[in-house]
Every structure is written in C-alpha cells, then in structure tokens.
N, C-alpha and C. Protein backbone atom coordinates (compact mmCIF):
# COMPACT_ATOMS: atom_id res chain seq x y z
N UNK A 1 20.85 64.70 -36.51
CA UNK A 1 22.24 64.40 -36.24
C UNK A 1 22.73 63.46 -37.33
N UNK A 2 23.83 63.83 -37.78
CA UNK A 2 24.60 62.63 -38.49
C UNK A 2 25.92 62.66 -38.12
N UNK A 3 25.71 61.30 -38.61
CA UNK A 3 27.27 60.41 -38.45
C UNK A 3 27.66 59.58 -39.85
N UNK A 4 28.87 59.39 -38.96
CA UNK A 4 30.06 58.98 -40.22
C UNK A 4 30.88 57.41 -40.03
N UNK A 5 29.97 56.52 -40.27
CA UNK A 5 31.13 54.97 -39.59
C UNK A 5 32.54 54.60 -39.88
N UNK A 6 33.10 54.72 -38.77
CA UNK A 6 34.57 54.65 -39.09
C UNK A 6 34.79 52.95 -38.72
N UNK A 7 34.37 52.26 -38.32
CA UNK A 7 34.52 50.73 -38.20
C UNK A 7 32.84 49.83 -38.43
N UNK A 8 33.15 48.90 -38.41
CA UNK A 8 32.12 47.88 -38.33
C UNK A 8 32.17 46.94 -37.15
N UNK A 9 33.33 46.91 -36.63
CA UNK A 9 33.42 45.45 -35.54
C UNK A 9 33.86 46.10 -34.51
N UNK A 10 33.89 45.01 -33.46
CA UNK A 10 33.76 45.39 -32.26
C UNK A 10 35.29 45.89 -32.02
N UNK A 11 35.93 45.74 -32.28
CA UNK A 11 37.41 46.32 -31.86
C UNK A 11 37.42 47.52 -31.42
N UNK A 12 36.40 48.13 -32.08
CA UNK A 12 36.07 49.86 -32.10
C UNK A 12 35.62 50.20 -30.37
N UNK A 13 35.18 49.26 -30.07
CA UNK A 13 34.25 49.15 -28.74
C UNK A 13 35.15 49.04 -27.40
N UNK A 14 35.45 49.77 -27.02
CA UNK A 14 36.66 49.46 -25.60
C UNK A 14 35.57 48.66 -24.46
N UNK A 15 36.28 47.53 -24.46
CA UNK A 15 35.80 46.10 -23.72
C UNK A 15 34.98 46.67 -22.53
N UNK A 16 35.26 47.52 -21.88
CA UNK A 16 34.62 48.08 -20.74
C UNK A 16 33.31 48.61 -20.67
N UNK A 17 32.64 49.24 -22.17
CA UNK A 17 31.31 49.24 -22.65
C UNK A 17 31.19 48.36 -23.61
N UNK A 18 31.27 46.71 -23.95
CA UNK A 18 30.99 46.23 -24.55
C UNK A 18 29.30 45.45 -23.94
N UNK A 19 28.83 45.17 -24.79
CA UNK A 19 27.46 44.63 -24.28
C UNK A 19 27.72 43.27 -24.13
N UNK A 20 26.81 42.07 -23.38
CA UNK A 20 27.35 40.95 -23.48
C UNK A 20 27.08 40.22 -25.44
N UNK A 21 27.94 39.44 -25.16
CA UNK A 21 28.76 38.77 -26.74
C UNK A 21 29.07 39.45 -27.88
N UNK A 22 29.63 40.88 -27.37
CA UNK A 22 30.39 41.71 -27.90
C UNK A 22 31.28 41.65 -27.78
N UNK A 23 32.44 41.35 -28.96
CA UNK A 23 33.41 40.77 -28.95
C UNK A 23 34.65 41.64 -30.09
N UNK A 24 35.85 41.26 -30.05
CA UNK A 24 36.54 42.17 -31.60
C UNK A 24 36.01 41.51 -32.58
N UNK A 25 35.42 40.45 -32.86
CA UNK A 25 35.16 39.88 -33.92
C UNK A 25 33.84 40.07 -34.19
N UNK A 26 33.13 40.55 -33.40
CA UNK A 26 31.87 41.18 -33.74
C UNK A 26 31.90 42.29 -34.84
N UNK A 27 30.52 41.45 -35.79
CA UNK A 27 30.30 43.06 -37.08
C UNK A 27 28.52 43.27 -36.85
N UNK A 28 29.33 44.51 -36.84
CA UNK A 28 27.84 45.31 -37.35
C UNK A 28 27.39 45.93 -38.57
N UNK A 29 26.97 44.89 -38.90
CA UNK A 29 26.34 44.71 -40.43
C UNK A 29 24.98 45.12 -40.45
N UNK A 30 23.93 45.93 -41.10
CA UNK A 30 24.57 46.50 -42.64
C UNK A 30 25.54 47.95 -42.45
N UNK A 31 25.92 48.11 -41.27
CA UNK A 31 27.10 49.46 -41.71
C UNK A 31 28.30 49.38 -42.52
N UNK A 32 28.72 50.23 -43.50
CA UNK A 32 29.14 50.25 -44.12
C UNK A 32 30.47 51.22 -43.83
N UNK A 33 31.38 50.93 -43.67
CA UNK A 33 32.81 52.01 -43.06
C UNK A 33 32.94 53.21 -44.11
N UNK A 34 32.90 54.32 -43.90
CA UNK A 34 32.83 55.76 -44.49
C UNK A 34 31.19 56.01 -45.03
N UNK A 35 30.39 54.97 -44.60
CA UNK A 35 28.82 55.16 -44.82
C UNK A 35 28.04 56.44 -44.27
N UNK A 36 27.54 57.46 -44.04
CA UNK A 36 26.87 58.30 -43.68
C UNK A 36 25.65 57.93 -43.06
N UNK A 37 25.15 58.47 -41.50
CA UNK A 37 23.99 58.13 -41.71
C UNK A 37 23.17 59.25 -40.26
N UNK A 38 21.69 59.65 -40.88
CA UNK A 38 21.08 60.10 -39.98
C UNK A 38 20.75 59.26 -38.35
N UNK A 39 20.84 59.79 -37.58
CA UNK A 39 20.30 59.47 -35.95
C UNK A 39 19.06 60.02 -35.75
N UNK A 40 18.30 58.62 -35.37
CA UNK A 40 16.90 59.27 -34.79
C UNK A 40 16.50 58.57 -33.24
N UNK A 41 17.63 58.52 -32.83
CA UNK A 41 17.50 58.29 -31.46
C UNK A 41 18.81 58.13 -30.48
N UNK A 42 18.82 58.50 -29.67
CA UNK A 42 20.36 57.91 -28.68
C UNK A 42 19.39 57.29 -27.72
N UNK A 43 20.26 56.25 -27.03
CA UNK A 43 19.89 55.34 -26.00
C UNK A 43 21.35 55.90 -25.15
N UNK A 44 21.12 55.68 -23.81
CA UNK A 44 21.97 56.43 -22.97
C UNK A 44 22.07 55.04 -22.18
N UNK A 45 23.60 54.51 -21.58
CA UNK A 45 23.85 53.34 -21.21
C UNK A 45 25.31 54.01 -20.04
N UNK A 46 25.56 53.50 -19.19
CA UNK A 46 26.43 53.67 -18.39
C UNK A 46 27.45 53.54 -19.33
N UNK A 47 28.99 54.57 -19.40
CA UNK A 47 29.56 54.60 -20.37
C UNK A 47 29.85 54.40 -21.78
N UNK A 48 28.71 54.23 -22.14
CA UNK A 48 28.30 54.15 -23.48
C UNK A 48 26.91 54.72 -23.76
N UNK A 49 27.04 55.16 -25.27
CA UNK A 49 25.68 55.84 -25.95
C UNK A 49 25.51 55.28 -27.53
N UNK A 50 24.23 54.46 -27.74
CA UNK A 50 23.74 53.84 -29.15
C UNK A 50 23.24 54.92 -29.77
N UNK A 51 23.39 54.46 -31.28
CA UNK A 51 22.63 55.81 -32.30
C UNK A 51 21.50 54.82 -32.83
N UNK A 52 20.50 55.36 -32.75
CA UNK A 52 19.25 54.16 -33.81
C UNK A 52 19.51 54.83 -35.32
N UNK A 53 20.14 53.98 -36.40
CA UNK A 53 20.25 54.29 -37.60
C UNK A 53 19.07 53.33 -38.53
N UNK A 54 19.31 53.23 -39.73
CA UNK A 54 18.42 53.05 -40.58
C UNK A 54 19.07 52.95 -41.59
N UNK A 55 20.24 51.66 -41.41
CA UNK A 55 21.07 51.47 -43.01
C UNK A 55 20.63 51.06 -43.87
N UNK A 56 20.88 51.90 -45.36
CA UNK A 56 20.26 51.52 -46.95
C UNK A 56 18.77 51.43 -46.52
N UNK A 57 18.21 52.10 -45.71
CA UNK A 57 16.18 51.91 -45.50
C UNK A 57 16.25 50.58 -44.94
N UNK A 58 17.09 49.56 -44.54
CA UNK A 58 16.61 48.33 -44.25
C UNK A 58 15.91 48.21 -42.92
N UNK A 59 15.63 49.36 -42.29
CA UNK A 59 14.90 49.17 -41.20
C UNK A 59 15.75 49.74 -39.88
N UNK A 60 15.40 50.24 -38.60
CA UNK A 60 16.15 50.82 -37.66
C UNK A 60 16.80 49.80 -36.49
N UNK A 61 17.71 50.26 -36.40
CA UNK A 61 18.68 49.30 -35.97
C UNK A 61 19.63 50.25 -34.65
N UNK A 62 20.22 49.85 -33.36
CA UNK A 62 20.64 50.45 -32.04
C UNK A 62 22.19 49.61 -32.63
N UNK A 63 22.95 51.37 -33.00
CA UNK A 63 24.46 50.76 -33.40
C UNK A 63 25.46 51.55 -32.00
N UNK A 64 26.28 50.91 -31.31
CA UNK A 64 27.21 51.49 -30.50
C UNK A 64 28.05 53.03 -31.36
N UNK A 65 27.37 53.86 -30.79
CA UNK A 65 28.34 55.17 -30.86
C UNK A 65 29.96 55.46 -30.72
N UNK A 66 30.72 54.24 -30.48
CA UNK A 66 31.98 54.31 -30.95
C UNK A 66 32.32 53.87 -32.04
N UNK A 67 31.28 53.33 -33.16
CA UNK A 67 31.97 53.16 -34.15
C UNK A 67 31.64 54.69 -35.18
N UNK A 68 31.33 55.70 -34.42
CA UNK A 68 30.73 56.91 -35.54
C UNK A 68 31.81 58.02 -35.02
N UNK A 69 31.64 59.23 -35.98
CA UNK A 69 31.95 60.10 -35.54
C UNK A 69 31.16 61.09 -35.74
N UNK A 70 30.70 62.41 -35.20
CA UNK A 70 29.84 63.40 -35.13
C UNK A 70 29.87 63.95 -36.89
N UNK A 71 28.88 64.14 -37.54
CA UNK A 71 29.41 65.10 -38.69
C UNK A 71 28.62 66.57 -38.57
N UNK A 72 27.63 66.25 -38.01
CA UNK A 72 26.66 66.95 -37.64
C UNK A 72 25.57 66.77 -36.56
N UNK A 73 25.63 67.89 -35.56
CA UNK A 73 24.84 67.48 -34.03
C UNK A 73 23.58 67.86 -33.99
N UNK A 74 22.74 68.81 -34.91
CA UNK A 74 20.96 68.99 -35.48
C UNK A 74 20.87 67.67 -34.69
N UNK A 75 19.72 68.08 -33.78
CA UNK A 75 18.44 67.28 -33.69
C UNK A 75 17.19 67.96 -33.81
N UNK A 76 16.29 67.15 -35.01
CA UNK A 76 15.00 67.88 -34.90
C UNK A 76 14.17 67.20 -33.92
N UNK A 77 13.41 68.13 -32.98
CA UNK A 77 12.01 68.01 -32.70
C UNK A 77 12.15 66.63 -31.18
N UNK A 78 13.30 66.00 -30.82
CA UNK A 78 13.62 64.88 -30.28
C UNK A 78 13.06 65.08 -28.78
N UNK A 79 12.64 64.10 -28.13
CA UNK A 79 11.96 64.60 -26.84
C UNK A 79 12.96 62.99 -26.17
N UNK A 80 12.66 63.68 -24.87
CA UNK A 80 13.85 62.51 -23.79
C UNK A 80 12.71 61.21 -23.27
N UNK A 81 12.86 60.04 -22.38
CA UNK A 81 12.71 59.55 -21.73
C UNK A 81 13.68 58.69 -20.16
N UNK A 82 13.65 59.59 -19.42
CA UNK A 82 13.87 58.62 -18.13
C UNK A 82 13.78 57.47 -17.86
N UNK A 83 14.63 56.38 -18.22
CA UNK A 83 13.93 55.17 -18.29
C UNK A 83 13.55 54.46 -16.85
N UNK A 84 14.81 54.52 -16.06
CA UNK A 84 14.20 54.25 -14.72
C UNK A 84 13.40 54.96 -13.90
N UNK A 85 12.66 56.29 -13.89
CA UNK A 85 11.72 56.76 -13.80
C UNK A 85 10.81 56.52 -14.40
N UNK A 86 10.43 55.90 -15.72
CA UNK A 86 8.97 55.56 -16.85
C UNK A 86 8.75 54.08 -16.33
N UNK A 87 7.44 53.34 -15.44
CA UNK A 87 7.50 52.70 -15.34
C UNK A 87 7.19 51.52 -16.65
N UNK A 88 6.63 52.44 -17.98
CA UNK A 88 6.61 51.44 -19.00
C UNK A 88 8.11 50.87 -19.32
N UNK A 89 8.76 51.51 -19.43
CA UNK A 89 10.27 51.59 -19.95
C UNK A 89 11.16 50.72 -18.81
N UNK A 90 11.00 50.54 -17.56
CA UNK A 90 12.12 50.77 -16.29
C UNK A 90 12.56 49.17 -16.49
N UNK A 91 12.07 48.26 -17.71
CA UNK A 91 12.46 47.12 -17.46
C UNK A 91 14.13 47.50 -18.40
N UNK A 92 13.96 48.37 -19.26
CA UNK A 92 15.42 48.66 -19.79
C UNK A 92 16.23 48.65 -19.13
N UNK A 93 16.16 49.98 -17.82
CA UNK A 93 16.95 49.96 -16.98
C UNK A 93 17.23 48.68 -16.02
N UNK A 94 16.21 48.14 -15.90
CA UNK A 94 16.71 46.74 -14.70
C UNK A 94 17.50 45.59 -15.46
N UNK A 95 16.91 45.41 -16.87
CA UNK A 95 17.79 44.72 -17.50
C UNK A 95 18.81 44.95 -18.51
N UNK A 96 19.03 45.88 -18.97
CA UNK A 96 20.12 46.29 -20.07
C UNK A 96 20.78 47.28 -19.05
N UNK A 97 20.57 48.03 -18.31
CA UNK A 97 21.26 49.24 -18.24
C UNK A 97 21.15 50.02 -18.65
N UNK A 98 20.23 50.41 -19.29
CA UNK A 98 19.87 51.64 -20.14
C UNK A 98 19.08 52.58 -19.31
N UNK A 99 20.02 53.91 -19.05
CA UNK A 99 19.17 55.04 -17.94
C UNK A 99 18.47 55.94 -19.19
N UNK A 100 18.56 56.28 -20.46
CA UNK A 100 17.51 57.32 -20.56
C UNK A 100 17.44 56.77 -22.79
N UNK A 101 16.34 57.49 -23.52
CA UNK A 101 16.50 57.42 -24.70
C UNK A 101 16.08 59.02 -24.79
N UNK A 102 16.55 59.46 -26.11
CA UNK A 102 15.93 60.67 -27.22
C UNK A 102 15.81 60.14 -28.02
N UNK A 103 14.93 60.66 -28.45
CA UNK A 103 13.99 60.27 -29.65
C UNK A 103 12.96 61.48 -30.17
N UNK A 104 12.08 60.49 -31.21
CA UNK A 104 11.00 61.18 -31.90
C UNK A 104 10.01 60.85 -30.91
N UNK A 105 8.65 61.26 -30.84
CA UNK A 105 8.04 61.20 -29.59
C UNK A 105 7.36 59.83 -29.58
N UNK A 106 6.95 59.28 -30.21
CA UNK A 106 6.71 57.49 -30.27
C UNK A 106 8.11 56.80 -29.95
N UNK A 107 9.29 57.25 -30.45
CA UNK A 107 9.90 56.27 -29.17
C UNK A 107 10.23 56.12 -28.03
N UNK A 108 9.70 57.61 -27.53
CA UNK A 108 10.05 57.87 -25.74
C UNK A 108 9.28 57.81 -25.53
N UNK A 109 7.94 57.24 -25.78
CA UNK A 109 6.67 57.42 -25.18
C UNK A 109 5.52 56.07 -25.27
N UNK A 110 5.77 55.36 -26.15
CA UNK A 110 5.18 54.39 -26.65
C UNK A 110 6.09 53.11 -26.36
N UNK A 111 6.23 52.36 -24.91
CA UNK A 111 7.09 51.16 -25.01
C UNK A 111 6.43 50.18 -26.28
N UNK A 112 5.71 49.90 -27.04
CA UNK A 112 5.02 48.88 -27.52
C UNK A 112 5.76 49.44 -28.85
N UNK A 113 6.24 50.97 -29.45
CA UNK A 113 6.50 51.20 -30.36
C UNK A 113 8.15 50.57 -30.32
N UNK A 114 9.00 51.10 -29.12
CA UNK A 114 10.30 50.87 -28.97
C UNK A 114 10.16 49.25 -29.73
N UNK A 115 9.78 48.52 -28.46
CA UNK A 115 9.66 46.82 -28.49
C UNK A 115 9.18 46.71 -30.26
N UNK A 116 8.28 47.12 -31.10
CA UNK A 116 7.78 46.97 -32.31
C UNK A 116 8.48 47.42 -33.27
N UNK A 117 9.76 48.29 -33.43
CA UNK A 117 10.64 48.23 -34.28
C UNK A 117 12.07 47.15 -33.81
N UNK A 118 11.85 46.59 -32.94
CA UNK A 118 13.30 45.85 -32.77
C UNK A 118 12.65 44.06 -33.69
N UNK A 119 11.29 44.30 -33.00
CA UNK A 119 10.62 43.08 -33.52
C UNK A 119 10.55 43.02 -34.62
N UNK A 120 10.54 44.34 -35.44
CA UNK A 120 10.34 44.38 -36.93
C UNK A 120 8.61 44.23 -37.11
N UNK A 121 7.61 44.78 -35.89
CA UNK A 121 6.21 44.49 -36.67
C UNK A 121 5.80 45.96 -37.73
N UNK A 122 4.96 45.12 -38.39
CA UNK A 122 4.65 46.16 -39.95
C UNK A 122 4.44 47.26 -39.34
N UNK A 123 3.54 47.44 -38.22
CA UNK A 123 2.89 48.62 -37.95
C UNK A 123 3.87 49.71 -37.23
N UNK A 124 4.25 49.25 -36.43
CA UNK A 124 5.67 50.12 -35.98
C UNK A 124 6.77 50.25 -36.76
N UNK A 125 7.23 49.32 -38.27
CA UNK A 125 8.19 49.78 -39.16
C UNK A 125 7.51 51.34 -39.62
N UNK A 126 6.50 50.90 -40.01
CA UNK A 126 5.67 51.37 -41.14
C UNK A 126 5.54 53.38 -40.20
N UNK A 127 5.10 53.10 -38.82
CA UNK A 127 5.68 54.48 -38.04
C UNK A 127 6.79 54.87 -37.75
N UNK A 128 7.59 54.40 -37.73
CA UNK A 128 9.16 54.30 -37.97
C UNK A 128 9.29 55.19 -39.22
N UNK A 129 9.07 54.71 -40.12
CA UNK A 129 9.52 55.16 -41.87
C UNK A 129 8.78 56.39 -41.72
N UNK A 130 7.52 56.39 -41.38
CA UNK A 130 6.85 57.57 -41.28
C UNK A 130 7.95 59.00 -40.97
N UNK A 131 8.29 58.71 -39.67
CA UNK A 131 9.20 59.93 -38.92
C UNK A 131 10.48 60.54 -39.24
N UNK A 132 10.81 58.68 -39.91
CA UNK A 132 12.33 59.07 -40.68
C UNK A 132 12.55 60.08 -41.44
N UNK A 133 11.10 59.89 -42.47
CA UNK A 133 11.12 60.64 -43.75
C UNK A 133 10.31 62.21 -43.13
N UNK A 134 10.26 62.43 -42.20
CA UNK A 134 9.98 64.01 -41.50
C UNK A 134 11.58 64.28 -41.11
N UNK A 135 12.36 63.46 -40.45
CA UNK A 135 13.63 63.81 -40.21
C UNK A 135 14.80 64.08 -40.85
N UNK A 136 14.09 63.72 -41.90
CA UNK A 136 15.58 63.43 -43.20
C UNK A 136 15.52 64.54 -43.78
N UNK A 137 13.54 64.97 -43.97
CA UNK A 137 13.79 66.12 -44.77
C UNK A 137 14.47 67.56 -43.39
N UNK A 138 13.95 67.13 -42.32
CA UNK A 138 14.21 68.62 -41.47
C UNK A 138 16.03 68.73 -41.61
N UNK A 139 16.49 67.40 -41.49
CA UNK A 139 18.34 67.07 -41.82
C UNK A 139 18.91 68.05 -42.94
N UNK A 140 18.32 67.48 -44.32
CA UNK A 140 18.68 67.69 -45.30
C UNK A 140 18.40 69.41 -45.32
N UNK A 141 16.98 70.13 -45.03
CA UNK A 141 17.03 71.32 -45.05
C UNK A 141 18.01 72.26 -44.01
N UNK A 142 18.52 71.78 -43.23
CA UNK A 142 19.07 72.34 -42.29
C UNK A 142 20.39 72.13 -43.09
N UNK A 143 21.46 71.37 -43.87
CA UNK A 143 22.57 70.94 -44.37
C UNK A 143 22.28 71.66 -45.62
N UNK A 144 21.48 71.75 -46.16
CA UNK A 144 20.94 72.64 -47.42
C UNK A 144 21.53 74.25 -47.33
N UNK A 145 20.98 74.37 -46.16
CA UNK A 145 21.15 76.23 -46.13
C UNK A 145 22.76 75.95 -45.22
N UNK A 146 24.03 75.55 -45.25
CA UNK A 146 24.83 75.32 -44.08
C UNK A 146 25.65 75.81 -45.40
C-alpha cells in the first residue's frame, strides 16, 4: 500500500479521533507533506486507522491515517491480528483502544517484536528492515508492471 502525506499536524485529525495530547499544533515529524510512502501495517482504533511508515529509512513509526491519502491499496503477503482476542496483544486493546493490526507476520504475531520496534531495539529494527526491503521490492514490482 502507498500513501501520499497531505499534512503533518494535527489539524488534519478531527478532534474526535485524536489520541490523548493530540492537538492542532501537533507535528508529525519526519513526514514530509507531498512525501510518498509505503505501509507495512494498519493498526485499527475505534474511528480511526494508523499506517506504520518508515520515513527517509529512519526507522518505523504509527502515523494517523488522516494525514494520507490512498495512492495505491497492494498489500503484500499481510496477515491480521485480533487484538482483544490475542491474549499477548489484549493489553492494546485495554489500554489504547486498539481492536485489531495487519501486518507482516512478526508484527501480528510476535508482541515482543511490535513492543521492539517502538523501543527502537537493534534486533527488532534490524527485522523490521529485513521485511521492509521484501515489501518494497513486492510494491515496486507490482507499480512496475501498472
């Protein structure tokens, strides 16, 4: 899937799915407005849905889906998780609100992987980058032949 950022700050965000200290003056930095970028995950939230991007390679990052627009809906290979059904996962749901993710199969399946890219540890970047670079190429070949 890709997307296209049409804002950086929270203005974009109608107050009613804002997360707490989400604000109009909130930025979401490193996005870049008319920036392009692959999705390798949605997080599913009561009126709202996050894209996990990966701006300039700096690492994967959960950006609110109103600041994008669809350019392309390809998903390769992405498998679901139930979060309040997974009892590894169900603390999402009790505390964020988060009922389900898609993903690559280490992030619906592996809470220690989810938790290990937000933390930024080597070993879960380092599987992270791994998948990206399987996704980018399945992206790019699929936009190739289009």
């Amino acid at each position: 899937m890709q997307v296209i950022c049409n804002s950086i700050t929270g203005r974009s965000i109608p107050a009613i799915v804002r997360l707490p200290g989400e604000s109009d003056e909130t930025r979401f930095t490193p996005l870049v407005v008319g920036g392009k970028y692959i999705v390798y995950g949605l997080m599913f939230m009561c009126k709202r849905v996050d894209y996990l991007v990966s701006p300039d390679d700096n690492g994967p990052c959960w950006m609110p889906g109103n600041l994008f627009d669809v350019i392309d809906s390809f998903l390769p290979n992405l498998e679901i998780c139930l979060v309040e059904k997974d009892l590894n996962y169900r603390r999402l749901f009790t505390e964020f609100g988060i009922t389900g993710l898609l993903g690559y199969s280490e992030l619906v399946n592996n809470y220690q992987h989810y938790e290990g890219i937000l933390e930024r540890n080597p070993i879960h970047l380092y599987q992270f980058f791994t998948h990206k670079k399987v996704m980018d190429e399945k992206v790019a070949c699929v936009n190739g032949g289009r």
